[in-house]
Protein backbone atom coordinates (compact mmCIF):
# COMPACT_ATOMS: atom_id res chain seq x y z
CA UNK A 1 -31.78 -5.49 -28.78
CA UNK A 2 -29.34 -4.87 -25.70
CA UNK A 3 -29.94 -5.14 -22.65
CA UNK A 4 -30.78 -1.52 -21.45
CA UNK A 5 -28.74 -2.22 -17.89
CA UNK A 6 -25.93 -3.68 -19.44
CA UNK A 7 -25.87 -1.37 -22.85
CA UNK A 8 -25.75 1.75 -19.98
CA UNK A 9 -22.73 0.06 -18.44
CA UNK A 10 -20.95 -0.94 -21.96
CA UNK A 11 -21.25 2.76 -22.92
CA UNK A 12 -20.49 4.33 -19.53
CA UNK A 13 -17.00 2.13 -19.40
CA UNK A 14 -16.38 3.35 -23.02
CA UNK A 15 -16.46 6.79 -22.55
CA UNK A 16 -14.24 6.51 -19.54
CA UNK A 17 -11.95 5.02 -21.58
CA UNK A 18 -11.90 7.49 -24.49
CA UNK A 19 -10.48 9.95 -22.50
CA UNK A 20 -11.34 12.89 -24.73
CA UNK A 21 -15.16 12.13 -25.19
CA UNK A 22 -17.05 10.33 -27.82
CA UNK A 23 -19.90 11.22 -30.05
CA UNK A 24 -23.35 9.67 -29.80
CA UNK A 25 -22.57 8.19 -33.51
CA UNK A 26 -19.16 6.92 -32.72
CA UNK A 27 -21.48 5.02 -29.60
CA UNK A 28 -23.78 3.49 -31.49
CA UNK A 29 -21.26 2.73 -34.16
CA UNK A 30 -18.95 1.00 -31.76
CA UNK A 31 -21.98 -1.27 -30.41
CA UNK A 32 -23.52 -1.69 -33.56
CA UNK A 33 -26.84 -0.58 -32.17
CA UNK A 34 -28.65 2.12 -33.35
CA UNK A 35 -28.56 5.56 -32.40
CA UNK A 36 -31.90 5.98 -30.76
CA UNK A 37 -31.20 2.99 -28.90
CA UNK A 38 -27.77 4.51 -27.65
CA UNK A 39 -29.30 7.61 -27.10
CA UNK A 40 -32.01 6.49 -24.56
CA UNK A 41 -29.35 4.57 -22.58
CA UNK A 42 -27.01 7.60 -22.42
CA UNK A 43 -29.60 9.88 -21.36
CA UNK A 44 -30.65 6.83 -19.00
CA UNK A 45 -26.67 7.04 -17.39
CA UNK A 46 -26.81 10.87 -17.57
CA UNK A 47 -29.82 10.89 -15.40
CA UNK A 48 -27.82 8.17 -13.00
CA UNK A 49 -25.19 10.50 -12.73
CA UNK A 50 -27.22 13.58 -12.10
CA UNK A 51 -29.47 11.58 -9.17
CA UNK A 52 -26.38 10.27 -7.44
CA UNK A 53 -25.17 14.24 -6.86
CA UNK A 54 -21.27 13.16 -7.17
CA UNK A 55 -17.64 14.33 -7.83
CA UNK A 56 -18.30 13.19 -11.66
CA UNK A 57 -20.85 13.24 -14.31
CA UNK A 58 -21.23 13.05 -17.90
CA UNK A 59 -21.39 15.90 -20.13
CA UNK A 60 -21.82 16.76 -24.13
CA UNK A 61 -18.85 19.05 -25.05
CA UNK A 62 -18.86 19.88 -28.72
CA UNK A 63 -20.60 16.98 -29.74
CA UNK A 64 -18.67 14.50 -27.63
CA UNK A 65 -19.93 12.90 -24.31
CA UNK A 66 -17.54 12.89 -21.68
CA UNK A 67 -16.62 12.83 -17.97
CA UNK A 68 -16.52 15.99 -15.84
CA UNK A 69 -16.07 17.25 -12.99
CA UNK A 70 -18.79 18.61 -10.74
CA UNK A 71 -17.75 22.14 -10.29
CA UNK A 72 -18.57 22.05 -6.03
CA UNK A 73 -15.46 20.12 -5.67
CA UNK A 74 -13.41 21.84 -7.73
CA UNK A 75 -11.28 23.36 -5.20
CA UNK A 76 -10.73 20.51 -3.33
CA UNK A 77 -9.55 18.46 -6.36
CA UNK A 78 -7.14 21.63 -7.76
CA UNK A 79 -5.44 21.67 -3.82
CA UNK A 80 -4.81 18.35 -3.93
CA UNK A 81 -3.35 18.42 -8.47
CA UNK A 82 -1.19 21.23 -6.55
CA UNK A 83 -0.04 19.51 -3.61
CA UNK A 84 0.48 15.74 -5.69
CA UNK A 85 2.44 18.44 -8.67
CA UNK A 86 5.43 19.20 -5.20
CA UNK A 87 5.62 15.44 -5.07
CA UNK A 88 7.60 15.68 -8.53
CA UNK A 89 11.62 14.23 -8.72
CA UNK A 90 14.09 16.42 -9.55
CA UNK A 91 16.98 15.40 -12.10
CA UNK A 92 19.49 14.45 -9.14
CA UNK A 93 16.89 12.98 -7.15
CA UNK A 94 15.71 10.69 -10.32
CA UNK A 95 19.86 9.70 -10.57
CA UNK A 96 20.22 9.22 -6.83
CA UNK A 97 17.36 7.00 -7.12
CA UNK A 98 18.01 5.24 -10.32
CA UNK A 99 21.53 4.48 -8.69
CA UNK A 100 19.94 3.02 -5.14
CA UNK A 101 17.78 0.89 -7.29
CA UNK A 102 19.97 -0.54 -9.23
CA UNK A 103 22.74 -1.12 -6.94
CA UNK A 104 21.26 -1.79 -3.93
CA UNK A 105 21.41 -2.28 -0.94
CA UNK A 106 23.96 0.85 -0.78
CA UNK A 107 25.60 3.05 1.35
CA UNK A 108 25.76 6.78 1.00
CA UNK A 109 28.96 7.24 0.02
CA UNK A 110 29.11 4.62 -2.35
CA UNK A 111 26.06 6.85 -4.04
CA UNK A 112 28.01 9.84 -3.74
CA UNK A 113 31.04 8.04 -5.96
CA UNK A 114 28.96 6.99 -8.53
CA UNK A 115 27.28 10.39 -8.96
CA UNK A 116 30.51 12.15 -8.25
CA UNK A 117 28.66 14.89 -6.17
CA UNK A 118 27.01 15.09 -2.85
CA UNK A 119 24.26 13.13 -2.48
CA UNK A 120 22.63 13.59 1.16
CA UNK A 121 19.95 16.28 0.32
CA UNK A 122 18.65 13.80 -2.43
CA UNK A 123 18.77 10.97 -0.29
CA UNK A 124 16.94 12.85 2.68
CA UNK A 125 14.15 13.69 0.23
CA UNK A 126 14.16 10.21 -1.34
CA UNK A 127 13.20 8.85 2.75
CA UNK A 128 10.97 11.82 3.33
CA UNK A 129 8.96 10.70 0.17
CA UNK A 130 9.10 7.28 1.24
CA UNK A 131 10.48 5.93 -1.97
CA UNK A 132 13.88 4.17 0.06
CA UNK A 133 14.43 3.47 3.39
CA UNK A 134 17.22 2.20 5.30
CA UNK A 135 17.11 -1.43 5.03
CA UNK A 136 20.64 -2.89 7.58
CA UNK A 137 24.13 -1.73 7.86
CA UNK A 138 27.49 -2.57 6.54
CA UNK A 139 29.61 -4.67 8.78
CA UNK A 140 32.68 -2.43 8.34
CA UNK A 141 34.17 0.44 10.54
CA UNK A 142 31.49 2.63 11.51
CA UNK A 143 28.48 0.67 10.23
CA UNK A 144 27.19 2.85 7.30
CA UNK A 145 23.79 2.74 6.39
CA UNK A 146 22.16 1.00 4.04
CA UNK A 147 19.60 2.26 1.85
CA UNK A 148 17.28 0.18 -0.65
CA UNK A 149 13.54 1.11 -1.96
CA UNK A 150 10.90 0.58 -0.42
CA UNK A 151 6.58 -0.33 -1.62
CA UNK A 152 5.86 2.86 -1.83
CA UNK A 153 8.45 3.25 -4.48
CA UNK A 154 6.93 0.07 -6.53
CA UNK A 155 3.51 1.95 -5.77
CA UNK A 156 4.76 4.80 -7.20
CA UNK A 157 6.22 3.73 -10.77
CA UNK A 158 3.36 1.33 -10.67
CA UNK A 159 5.29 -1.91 -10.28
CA UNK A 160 4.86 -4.99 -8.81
CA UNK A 161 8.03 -6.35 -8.22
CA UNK A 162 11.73 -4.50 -8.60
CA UNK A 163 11.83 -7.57 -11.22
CA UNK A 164 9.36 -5.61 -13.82
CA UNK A 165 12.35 -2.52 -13.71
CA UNK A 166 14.11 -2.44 -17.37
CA UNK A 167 17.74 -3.33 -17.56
CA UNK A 168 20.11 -1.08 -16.37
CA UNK A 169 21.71 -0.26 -19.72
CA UNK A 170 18.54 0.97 -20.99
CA UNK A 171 18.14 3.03 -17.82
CA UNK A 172 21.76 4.43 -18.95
CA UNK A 173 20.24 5.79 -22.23
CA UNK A 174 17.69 7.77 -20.93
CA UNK A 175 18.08 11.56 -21.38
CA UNK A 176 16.74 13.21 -18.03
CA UNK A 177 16.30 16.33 -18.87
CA UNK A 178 13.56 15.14 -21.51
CA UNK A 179 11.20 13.99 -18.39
């Protein structure tokens, strides 16, 4: 027999992995313990969940246990799906970043050649968003900016390093109005 702590853990981690929910069978299956035995731990971690009075708890939805939400913060969590849904990239902003990424560091007009259109608007959202920055200045007449990513952007398309970015070519093939 399993543990009852650890068996409680094992099947809380699974179904916060499944996503969509899993059945009591498909539990029990998965551990290779029987279903009583899962049963009596999940109602155990229910219970947990219920006591604790949190955001979360689990739920049996056609069958399927799964992950909720509690419905008193709700509201809270559907302002802040709306406000995070703004922080979206448009199609020029996605090429006026793709371009600073790959090329920098980078001036503005340099940008604006490669896209062959006006860039600044992009570029002003880009900062605002905190996904570039300016990073020095060209040593030429009138000392341009230069602009060049910053954490937040790594933080953003979950990467660690610019190194983990895929080749440009491959960036080249991508269709952007499929995203």
């Amino acid at each position: 027999m399993t543990e009852p702590h650890h068996l409680k853990a094992v099947i809380e981690g699974l179904i916060f992995a499944s996503g969509s929910g899993l059945s009591l069978a498909e539990i029990a299956a998965g551990l290779g313990v029987k279903a009583e035995e899962a049963k009596i731990a999940l109602d155990s971690l229910i219970d947990d969940y219920r006591e604790r009075e949190g955001g979360i708890f689990i739920q049996e939805v056609s069958g399927k246990y799964q992950f909720a939400t509690d419905p008193k913060v709700y509201a809270p969590i559907q302002n802040f799906l709306r406000y995070k849904k703004k922080e979206t990239l448009s199609k020029s902003m996605l090429e006026t970043l793709a371009i600073i990424t790959y090329k920098q560091p980078i001036t503005l007009p340099e940008i604006e050649e490669i896209r062959n259109a006006s860039s600044r608007a992009q570029l002003i959202a880009l900062q605002q968003k905190k996904l570039v920055k300016v990073i020095g200045h060209r040593e030429t007449p009138g000392r341009p900016a230069l602009y060049g990513t910053t954490k937040e952007f790594l933080r953003y398309f979950g990467l660690n390093s610019l190194d983990e970015l895929p080749p440009p070519q491959d960036v080249k093939q991508l269709n952007f109005d499929e995203l």
